[in-house]
C-alpha atoms as a PDB file:
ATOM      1  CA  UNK A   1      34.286 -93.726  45.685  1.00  0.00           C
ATOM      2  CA  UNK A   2      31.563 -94.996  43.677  1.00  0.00           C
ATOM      3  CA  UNK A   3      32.929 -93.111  40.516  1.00  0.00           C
ATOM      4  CA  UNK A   4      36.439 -94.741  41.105  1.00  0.00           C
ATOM      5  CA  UNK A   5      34.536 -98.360  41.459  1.00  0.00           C
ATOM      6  CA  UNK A   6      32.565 -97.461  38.307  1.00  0.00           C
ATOM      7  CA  UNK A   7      35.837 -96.113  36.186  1.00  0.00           C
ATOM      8  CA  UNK A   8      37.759 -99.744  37.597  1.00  0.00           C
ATOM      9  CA  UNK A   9      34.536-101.812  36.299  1.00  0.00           C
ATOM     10  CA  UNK A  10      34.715-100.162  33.321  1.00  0.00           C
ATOM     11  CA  UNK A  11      38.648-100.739  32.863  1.00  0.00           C
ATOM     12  CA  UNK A  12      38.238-104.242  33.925  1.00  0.00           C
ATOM     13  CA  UNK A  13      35.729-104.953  31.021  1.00  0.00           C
ATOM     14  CA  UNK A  14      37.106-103.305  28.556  1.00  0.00           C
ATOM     15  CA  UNK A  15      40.495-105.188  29.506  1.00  0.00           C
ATOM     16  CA  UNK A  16      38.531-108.771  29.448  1.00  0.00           C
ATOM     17  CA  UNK A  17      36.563-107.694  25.845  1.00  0.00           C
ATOM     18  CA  UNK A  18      40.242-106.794  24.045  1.00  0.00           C
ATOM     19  CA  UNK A  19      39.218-103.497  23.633  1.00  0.00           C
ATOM     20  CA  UNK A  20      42.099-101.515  25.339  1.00  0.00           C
ATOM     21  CA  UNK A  21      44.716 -99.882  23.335  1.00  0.00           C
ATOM     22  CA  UNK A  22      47.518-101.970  22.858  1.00  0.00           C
ATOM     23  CA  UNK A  23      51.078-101.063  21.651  1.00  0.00           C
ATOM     24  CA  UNK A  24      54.320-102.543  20.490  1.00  0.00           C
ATOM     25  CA  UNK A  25      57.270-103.579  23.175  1.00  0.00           C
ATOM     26  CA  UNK A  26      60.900-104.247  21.999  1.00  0.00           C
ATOM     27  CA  UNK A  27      61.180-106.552  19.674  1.00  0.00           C
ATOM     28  CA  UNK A  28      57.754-107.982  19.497  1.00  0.00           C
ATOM     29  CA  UNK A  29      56.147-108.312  16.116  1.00  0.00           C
ATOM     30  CA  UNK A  30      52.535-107.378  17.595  1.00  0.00           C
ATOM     31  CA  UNK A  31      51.274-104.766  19.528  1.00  0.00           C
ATOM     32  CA  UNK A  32      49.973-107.363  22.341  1.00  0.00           C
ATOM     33  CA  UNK A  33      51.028-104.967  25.143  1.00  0.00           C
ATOM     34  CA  UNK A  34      48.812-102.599  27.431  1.00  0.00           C
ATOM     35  CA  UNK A  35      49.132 -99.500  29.615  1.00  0.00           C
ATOM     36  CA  UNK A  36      47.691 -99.773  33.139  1.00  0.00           C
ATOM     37  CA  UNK A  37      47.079 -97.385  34.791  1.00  0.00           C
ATOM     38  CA  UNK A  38      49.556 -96.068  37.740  1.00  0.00           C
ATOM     39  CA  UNK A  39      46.700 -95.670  39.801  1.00  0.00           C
ATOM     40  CA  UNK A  40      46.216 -99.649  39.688  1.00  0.00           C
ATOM     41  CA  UNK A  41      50.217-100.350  40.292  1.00  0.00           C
ATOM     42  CA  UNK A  42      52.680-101.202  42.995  1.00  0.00           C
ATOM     43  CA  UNK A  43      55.878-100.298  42.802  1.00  0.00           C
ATOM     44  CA  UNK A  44      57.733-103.398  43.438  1.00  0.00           C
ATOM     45  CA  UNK A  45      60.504-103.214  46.147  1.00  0.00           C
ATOM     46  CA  UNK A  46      61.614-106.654  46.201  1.00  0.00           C
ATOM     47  CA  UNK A  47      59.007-107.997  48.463  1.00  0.00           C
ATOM     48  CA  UNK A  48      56.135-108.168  46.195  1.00  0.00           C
ATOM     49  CA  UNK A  49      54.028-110.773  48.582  1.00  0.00           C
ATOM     50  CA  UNK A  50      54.494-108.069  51.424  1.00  0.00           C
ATOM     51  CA  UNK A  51      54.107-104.981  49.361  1.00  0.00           C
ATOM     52  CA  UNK A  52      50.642-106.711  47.764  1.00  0.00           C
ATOM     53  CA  UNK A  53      49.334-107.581  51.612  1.00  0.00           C
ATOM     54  CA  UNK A  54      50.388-104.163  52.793  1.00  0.00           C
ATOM     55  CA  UNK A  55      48.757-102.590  50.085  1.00  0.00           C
ATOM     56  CA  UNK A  56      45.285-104.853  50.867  1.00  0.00           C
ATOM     57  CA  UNK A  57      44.850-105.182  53.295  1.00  0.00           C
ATOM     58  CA  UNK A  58      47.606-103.645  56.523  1.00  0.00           C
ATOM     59  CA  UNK A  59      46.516 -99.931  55.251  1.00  0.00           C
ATOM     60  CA  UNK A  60      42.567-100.605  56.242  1.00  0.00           C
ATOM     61  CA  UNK A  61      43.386-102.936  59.327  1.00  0.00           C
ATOM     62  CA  UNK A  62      45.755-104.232  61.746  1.00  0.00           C
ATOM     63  CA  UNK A  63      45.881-107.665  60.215  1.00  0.00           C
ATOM     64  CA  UNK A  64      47.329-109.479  63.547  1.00  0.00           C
ATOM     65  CA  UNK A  65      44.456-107.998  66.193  1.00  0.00           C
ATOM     66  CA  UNK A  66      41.412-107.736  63.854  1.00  0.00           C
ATOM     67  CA  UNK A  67      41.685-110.639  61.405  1.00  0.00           C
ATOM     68  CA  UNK A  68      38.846-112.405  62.992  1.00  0.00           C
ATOM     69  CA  UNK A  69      36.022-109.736  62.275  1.00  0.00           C
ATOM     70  CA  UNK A  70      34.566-110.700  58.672  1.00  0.00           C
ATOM     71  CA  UNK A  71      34.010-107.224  58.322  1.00  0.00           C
ATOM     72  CA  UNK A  72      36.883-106.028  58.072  1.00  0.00           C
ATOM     73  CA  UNK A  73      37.940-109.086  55.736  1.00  0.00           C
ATOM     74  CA  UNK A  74      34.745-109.473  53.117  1.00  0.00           C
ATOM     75  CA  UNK A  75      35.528-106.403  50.727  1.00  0.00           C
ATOM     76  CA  UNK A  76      39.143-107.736  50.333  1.00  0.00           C
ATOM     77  CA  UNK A  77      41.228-110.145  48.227  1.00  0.00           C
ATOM     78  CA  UNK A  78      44.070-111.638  46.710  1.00  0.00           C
ATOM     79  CA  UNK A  79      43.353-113.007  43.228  1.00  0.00           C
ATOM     80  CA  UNK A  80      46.567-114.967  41.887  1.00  0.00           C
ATOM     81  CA  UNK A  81      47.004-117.222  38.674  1.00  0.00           C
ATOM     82  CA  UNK A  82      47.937-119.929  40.492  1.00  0.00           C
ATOM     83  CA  UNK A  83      47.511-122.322  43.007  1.00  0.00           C
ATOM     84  CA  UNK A  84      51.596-121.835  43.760  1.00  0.00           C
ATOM     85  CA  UNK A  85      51.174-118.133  44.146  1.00  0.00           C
ATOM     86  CA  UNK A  86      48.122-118.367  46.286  1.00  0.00           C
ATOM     87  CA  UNK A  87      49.768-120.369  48.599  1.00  0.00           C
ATOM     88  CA  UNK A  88      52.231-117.883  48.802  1.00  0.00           C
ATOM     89  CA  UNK A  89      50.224-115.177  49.942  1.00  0.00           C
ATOM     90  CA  UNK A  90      48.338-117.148  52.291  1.00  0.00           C
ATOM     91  CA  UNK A  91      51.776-118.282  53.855  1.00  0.00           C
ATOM     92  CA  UNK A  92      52.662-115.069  54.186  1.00  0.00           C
ATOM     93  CA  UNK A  93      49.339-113.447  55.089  1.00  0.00           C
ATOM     94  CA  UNK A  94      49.084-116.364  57.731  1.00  0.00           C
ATOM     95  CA  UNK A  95      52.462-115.306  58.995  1.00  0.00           C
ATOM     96  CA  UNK A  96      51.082-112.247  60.131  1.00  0.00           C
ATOM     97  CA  UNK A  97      48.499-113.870  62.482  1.00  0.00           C
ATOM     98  CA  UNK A  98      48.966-114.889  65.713  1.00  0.00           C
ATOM     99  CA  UNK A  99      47.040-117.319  66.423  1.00  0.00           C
ATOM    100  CA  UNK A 100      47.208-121.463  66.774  1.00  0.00           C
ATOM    101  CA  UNK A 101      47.088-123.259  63.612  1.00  0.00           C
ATOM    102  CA  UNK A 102      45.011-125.556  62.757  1.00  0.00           C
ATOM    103  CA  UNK A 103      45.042-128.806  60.115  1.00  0.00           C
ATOM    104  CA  UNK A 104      42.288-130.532  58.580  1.00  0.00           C
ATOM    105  CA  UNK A 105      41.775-134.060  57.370  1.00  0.00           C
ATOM    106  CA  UNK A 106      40.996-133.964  53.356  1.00  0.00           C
ATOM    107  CA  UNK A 107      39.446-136.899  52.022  1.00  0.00           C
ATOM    108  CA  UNK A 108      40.544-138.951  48.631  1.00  0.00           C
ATOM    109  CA  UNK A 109      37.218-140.886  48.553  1.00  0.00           C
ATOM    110  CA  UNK A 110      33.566-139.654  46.681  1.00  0.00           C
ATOM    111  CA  UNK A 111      30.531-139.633  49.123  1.00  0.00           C
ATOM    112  CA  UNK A 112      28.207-142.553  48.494  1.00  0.00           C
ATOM    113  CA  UNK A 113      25.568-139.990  47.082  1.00  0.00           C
ATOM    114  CA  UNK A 114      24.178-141.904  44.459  1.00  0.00           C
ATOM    115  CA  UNK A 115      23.969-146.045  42.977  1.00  0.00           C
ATOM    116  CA  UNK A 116      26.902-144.599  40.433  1.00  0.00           C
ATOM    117  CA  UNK A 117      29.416-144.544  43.161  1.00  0.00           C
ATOM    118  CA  UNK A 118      30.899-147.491  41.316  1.00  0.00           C
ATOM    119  CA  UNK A 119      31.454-145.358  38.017  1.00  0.00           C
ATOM    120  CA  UNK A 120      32.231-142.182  39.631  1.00  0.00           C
ATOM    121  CA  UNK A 121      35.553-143.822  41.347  1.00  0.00           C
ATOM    122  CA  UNK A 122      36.903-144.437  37.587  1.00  0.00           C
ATOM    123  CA  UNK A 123      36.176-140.943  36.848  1.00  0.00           C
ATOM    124  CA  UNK A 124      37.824-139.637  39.619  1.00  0.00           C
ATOM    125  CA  UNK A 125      41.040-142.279  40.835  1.00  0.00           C
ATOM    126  CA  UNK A 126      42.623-141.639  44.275  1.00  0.00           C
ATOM    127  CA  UNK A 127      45.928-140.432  42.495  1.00  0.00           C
ATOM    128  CA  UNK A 128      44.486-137.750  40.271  1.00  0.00           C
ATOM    129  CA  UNK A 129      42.663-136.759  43.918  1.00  0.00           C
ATOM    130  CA  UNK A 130      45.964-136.772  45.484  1.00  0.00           C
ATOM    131  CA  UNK A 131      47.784-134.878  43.030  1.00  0.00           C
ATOM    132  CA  UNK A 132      45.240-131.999  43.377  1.00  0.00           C
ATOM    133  CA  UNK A 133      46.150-128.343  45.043  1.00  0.00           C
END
């Protein structure tokens, strides 16, 4: 296990520094594209949300009767591009759970930390707060 973590590192970096291989894809003037490994891919079957939480997370645990031990949580995750796609996973990871829900207040305000308060409402107005995911 510790080999496979070590090859993965290794892939990741060189992936992050440019230096994998790349290679030409239809009718692209640059070879901008990259192999990844098959090891590292899932076959998409229409449900990619599902196939990606199966694949996480339902193969190691049974997410609706052990999703409250942090254990068997902490070496997993999810990472998504954006906010949009991470709130479809959680939707769907959530979905999976039964248990009651729960909302939380968020506040569109600054904490009066500091004399600045004043000049740290311009830099942060309530609609760019709002508008925030």
């Amino acid at each position: 296990m510790a080999k496979e973590i070590e090859d993965f590192s290794d892939w990741v970096l060189r992936l992050g520094e440019g230096r994998l291989l790349t290679k030409k894809m239809n009718d692209f003037d640059e070879p901008n594209w990259i192999k990844i490994p098959d090891d590292l891919l899932l076959q998409n079957n229409g449900y990619s949300i599902q196939k990606i939480i199966d694949t996480i997370y339902t193969i190691y645990l049974d997410i609706s009767n052990r999703y409250s031990e942090p254990i068997n949580l902490k070496d997993r995750c999810i990472l998504t591009p954006t906010n949009d796609c991470a709130d479809n996973v959680n939707k769907e990871f959530l979905s999976r759970i039964c248990t009651t829900s729960r909302i939380y207040a968020s506040a569109d305000t600054i904490s009066l930390m500091t004399e600045l308060t004043i000049e740290q409402d311009l830099d942060y107005p309530v609609e760019y707060l709002n508008q925030l995911e």
